[in-house]
PDB file of N, CA and C in Angstrom:
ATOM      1  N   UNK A   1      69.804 -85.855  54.243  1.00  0.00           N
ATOM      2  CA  UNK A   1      71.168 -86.325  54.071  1.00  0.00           C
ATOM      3  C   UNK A   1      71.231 -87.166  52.803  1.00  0.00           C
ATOM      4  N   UNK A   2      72.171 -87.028  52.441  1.00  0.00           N
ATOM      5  CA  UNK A   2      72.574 -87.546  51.052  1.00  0.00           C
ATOM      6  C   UNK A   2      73.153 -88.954  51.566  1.00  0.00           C
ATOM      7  N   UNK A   3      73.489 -89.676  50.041  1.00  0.00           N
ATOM      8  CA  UNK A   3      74.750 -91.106  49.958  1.00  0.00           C
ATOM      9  C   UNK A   3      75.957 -90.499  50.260  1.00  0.00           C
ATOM     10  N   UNK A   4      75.769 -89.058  49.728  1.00  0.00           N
ATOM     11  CA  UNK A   4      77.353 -88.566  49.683  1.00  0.00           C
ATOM     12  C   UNK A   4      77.832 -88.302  51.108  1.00  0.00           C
ATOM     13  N   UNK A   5      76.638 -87.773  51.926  1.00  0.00           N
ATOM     14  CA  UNK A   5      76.593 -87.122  52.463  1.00  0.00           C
ATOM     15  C   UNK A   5      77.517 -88.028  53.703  1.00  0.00           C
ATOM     16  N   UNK A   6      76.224 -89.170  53.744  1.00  0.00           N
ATOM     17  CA  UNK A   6      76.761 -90.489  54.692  1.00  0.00           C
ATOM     18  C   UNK A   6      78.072 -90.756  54.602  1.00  0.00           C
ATOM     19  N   UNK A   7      78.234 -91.615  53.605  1.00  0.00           N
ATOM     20  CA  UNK A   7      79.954 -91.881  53.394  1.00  0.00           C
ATOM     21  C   UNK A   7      80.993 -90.893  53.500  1.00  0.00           C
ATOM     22  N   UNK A   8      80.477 -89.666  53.136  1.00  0.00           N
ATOM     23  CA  UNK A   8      81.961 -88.774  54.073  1.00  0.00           C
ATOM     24  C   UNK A   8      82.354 -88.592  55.096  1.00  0.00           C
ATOM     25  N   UNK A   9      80.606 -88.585  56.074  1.00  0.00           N
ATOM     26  CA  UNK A   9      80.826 -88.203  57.308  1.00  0.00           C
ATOM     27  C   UNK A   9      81.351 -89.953  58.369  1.00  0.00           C
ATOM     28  N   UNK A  10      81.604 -90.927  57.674  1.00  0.00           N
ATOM     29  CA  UNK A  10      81.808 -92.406  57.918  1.00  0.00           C
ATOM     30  C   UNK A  10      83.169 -92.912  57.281  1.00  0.00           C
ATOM     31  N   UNK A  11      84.072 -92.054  56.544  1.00  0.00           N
ATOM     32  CA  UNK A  11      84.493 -92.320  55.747  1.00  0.00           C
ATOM     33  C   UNK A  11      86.073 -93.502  56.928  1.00  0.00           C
ATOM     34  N   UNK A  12      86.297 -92.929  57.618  1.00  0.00           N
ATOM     35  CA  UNK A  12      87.091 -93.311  58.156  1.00  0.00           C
ATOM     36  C   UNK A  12      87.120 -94.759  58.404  1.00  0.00           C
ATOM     37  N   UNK A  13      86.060 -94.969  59.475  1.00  0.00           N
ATOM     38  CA  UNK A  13      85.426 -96.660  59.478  1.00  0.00           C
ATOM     39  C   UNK A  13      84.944 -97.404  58.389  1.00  0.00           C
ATOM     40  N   UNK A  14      84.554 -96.771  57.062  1.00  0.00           N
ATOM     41  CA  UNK A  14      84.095 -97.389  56.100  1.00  0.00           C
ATOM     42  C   UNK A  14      85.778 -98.158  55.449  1.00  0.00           C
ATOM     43  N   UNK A  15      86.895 -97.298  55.431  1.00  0.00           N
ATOM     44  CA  UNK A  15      87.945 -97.534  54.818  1.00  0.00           C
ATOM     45  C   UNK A  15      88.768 -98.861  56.134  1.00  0.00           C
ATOM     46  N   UNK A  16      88.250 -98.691  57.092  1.00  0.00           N
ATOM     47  CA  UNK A  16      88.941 -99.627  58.208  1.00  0.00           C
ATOM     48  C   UNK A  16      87.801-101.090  57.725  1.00  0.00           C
ATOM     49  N   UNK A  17      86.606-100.339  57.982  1.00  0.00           N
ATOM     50  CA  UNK A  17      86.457-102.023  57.607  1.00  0.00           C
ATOM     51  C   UNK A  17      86.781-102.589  55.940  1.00  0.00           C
ATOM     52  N   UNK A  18      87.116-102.076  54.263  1.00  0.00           N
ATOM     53  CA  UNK A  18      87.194-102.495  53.355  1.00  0.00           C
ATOM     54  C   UNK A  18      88.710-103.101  53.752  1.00  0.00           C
ATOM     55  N   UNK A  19      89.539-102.250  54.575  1.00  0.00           N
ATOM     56  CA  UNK A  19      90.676-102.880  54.974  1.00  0.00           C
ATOM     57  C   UNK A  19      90.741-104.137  55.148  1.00  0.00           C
ATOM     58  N   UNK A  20      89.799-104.222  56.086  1.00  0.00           N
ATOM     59  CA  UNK A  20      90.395-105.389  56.678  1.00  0.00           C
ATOM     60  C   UNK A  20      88.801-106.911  56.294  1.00  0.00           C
ATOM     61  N   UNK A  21      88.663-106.618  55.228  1.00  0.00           N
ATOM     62  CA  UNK A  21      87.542-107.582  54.166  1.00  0.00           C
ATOM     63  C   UNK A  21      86.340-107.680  55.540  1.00  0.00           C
ATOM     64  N   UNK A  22      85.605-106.693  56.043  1.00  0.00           N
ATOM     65  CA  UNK A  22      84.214-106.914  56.527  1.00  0.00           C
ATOM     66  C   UNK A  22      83.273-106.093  55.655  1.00  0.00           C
ATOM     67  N   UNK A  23      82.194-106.817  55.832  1.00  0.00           N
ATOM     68  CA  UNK A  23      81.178-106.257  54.642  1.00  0.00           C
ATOM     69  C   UNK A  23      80.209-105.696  55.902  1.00  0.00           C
ATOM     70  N   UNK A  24      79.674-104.170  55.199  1.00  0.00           N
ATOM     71  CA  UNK A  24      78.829-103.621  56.379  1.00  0.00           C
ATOM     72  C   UNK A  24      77.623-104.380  56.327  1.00  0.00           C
ATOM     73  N   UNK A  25      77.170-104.997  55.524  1.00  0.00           N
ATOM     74  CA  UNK A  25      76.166-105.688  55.809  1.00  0.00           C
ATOM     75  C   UNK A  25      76.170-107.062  56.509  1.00  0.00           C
ATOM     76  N   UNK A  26      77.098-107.205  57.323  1.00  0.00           N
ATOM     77  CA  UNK A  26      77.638-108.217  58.483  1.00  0.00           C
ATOM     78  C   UNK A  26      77.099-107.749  59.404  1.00  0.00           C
ATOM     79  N   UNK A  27      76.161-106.214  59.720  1.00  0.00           N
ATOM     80  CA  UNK A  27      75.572-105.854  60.750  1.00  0.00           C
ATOM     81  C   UNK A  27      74.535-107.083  61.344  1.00  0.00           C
ATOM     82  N   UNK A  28      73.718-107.512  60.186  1.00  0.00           N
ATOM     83  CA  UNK A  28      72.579-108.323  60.498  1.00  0.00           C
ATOM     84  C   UNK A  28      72.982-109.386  61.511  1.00  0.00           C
ATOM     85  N   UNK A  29      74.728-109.949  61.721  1.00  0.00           N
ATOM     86  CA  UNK A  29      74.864-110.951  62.128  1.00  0.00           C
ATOM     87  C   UNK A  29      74.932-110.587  63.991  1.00  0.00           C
ATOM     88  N   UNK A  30      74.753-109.610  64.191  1.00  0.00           N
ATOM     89  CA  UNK A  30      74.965-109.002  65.543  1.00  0.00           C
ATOM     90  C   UNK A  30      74.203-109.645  66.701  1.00  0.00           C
ATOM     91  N   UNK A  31      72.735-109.508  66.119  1.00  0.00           N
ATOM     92  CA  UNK A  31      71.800-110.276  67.286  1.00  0.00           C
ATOM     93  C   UNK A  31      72.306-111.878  67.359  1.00  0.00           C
ATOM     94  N   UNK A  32      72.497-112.780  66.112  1.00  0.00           N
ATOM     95  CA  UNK A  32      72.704-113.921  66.263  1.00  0.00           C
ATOM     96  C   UNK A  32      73.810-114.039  67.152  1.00  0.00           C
ATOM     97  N   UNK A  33      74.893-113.588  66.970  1.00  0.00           N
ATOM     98  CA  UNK A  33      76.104-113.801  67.545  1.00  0.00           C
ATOM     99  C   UNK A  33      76.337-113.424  68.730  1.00  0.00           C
ATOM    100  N   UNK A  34      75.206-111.902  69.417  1.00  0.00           N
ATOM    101  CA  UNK A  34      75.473-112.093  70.864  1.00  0.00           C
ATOM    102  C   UNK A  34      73.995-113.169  71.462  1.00  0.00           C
ATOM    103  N   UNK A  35      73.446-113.948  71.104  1.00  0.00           N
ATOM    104  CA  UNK A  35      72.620-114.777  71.444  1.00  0.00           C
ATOM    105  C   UNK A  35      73.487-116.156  71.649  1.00  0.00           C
ATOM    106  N   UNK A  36      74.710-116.309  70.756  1.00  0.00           N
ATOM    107  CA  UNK A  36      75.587-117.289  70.646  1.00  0.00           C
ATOM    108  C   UNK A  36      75.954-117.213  71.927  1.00  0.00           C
ATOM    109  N   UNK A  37      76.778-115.687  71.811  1.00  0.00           N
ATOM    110  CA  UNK A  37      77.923-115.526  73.152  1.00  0.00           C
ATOM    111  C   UNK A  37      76.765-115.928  74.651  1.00  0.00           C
ATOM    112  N   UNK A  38      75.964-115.551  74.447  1.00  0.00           N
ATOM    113  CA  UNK A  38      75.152-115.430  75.853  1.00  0.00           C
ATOM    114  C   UNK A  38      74.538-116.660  75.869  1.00  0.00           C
ATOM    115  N   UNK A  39      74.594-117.861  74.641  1.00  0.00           N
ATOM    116  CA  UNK A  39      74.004-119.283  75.034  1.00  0.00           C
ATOM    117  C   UNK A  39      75.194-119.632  75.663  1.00  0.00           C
ATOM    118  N   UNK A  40      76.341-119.456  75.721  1.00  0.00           N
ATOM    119  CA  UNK A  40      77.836-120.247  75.542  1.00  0.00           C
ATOM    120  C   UNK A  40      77.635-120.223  77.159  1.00  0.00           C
ATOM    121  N   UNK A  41      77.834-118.784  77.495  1.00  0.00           N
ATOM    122  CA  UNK A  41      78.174-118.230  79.200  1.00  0.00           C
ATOM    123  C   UNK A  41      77.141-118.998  79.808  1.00  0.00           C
ATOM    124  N   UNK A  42      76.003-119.562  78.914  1.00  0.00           N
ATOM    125  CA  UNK A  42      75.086-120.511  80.059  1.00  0.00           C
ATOM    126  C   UNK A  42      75.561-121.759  80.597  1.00  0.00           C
ATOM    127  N   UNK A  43      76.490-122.023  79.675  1.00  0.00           N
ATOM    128  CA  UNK A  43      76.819-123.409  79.624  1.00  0.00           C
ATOM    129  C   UNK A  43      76.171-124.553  78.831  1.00  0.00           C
ATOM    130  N   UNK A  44      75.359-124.170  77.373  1.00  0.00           N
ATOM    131  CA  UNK A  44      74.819-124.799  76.704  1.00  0.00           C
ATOM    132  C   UNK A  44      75.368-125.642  75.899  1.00  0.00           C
ATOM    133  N   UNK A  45      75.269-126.341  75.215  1.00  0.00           N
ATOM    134  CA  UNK A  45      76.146-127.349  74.284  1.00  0.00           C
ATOM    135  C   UNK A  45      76.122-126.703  73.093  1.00  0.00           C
ATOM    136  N   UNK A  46      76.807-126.279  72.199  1.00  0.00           N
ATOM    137  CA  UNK A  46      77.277-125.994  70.682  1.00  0.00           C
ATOM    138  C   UNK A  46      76.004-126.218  70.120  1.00  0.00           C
ATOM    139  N   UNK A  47      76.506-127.437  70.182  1.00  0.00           N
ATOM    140  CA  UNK A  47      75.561-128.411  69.017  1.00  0.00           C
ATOM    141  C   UNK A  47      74.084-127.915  69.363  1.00  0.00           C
ATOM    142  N   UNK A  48      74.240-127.693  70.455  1.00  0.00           N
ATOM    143  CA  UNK A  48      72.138-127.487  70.684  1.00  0.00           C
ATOM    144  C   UNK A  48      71.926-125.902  70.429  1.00  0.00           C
ATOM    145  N   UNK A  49      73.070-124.993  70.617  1.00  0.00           N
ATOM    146  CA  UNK A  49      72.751-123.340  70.456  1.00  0.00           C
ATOM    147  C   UNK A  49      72.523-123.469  68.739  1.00  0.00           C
ATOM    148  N   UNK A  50      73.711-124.315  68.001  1.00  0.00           N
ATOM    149  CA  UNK A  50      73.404-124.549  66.384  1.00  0.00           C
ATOM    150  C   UNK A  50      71.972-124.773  66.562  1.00  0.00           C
ATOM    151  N   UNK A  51      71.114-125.750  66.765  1.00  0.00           N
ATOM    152  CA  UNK A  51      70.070-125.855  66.403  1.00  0.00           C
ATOM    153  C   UNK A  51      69.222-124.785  66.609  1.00  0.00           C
ATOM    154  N   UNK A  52      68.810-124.567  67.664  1.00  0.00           N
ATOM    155  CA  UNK A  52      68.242-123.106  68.382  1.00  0.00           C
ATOM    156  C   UNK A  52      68.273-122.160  67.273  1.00  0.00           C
ATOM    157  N   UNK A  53      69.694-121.654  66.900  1.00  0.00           N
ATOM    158  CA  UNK A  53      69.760-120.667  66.278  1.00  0.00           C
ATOM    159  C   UNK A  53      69.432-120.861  64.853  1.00  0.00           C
ATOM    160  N   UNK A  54      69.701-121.660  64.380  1.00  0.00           N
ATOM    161  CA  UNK A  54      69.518-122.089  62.978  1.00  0.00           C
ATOM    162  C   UNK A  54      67.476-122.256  62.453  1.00  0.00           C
ATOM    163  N   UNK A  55      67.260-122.977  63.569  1.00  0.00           N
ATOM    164  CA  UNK A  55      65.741-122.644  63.191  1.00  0.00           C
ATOM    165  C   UNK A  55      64.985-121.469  63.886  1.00  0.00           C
ATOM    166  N   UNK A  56      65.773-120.363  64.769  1.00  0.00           N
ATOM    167  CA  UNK A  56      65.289-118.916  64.817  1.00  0.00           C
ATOM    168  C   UNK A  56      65.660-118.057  63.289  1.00  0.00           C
ATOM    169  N   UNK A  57      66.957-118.294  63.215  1.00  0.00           N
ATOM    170  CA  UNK A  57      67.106-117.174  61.787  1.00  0.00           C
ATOM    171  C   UNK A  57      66.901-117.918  60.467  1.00  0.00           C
ATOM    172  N   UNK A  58      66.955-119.497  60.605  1.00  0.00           N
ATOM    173  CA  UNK A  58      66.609-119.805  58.544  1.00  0.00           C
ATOM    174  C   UNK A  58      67.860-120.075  58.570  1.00  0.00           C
ATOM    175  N   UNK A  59      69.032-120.473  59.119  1.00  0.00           N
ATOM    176  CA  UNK A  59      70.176-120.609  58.618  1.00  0.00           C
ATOM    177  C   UNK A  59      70.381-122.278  58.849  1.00  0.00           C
ATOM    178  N   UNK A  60      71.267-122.487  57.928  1.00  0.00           N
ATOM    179  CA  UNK A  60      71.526-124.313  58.613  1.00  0.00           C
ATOM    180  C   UNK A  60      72.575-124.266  60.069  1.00  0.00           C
ATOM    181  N   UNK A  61      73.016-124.924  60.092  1.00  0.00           N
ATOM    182  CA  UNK A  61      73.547-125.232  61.339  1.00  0.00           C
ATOM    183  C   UNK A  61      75.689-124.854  61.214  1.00  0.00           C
ATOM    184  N   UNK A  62      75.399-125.102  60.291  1.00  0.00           N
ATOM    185  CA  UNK A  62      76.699-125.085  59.577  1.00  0.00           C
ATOM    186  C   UNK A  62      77.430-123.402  59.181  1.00  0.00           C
ATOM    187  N   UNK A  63      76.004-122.916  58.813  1.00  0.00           N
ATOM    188  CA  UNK A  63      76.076-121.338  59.109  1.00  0.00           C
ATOM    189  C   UNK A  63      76.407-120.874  60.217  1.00  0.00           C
ATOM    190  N   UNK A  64      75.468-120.829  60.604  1.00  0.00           N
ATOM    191  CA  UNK A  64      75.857-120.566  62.342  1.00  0.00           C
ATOM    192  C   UNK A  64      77.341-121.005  62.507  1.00  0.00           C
ATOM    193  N   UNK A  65      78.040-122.144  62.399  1.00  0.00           N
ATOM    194  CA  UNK A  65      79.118-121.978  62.770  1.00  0.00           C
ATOM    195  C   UNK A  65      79.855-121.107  61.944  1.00  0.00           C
ATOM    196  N   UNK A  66      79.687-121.069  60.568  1.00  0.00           N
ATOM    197  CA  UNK A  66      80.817-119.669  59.577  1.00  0.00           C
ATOM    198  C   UNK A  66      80.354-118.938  60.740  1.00  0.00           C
ATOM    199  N   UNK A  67      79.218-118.258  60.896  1.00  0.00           N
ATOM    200  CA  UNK A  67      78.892-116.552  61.328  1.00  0.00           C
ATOM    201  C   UNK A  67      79.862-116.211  62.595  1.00  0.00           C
ATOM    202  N   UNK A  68      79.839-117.385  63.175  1.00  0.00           N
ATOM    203  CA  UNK A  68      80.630-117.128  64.672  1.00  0.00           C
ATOM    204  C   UNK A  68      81.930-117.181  64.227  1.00  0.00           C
ATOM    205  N   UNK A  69      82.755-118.120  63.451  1.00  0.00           N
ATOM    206  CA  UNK A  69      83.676-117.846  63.429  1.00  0.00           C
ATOM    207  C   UNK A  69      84.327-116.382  62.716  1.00  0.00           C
ATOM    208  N   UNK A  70      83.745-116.036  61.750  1.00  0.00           N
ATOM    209  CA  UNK A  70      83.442-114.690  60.791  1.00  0.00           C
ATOM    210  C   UNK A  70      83.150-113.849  62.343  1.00  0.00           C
ATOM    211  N   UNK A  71      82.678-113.950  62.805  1.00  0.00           N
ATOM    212  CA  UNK A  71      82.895-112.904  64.268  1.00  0.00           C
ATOM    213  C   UNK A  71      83.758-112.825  64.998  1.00  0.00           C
ATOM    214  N   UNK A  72      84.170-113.990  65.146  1.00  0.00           N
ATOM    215  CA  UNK A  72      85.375-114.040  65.963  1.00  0.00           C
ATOM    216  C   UNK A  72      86.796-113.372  65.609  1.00  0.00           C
ATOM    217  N   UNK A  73      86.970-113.647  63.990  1.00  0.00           N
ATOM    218  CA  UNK A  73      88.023-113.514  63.788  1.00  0.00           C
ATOM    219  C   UNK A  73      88.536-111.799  64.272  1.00  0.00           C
ATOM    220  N   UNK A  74      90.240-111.584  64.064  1.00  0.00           N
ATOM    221  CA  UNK A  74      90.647-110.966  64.522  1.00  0.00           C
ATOM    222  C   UNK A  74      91.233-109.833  63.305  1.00  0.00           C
ATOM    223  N   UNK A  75      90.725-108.135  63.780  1.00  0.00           N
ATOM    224  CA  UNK A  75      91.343-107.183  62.791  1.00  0.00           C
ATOM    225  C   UNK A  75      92.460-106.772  63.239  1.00  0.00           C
ATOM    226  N   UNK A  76      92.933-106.230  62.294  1.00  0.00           N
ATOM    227  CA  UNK A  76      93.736-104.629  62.507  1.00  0.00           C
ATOM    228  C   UNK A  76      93.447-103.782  63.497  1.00  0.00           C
TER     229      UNK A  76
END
């Protein structure tokens, strides 16, 4: 399979997400963010899933909060 090949047969979702400003390489944020959702449903504190998560992936703490909210938000 080709580049070409990919993006035609994707073309649809590729144009939904430039729509609506997600970058496909926002995939990476997937594991973090359902590790978020599934600290939350424990009943964990924010502040302590930030830490957790921040020294599992290398991110500061502050990240972690963009990524979730950057997840959260709402498309088209």
């Amino acid at each position: 399979m080709t580049i070409y090949d990919l993006l035609k047969d994707n073309v649809a979702i590729l144009r939904r997400f430039h729509k609506n400003g997600v970058a496909v390489d926002s995939i990476r944020f997937i594991p973090l963010y359902e590790e978020w959702e599934s600290m939350v449903a424990e009943g964990l504190k924010k502040q302590y899933i930030e830490q957790v998560l921040s020294e599992k992936y290398g991110y500061t703490a502050r990240y972690i909060r963009l990524v979730v909210k950057y997840m959260k938000e709402q498309v088209i």
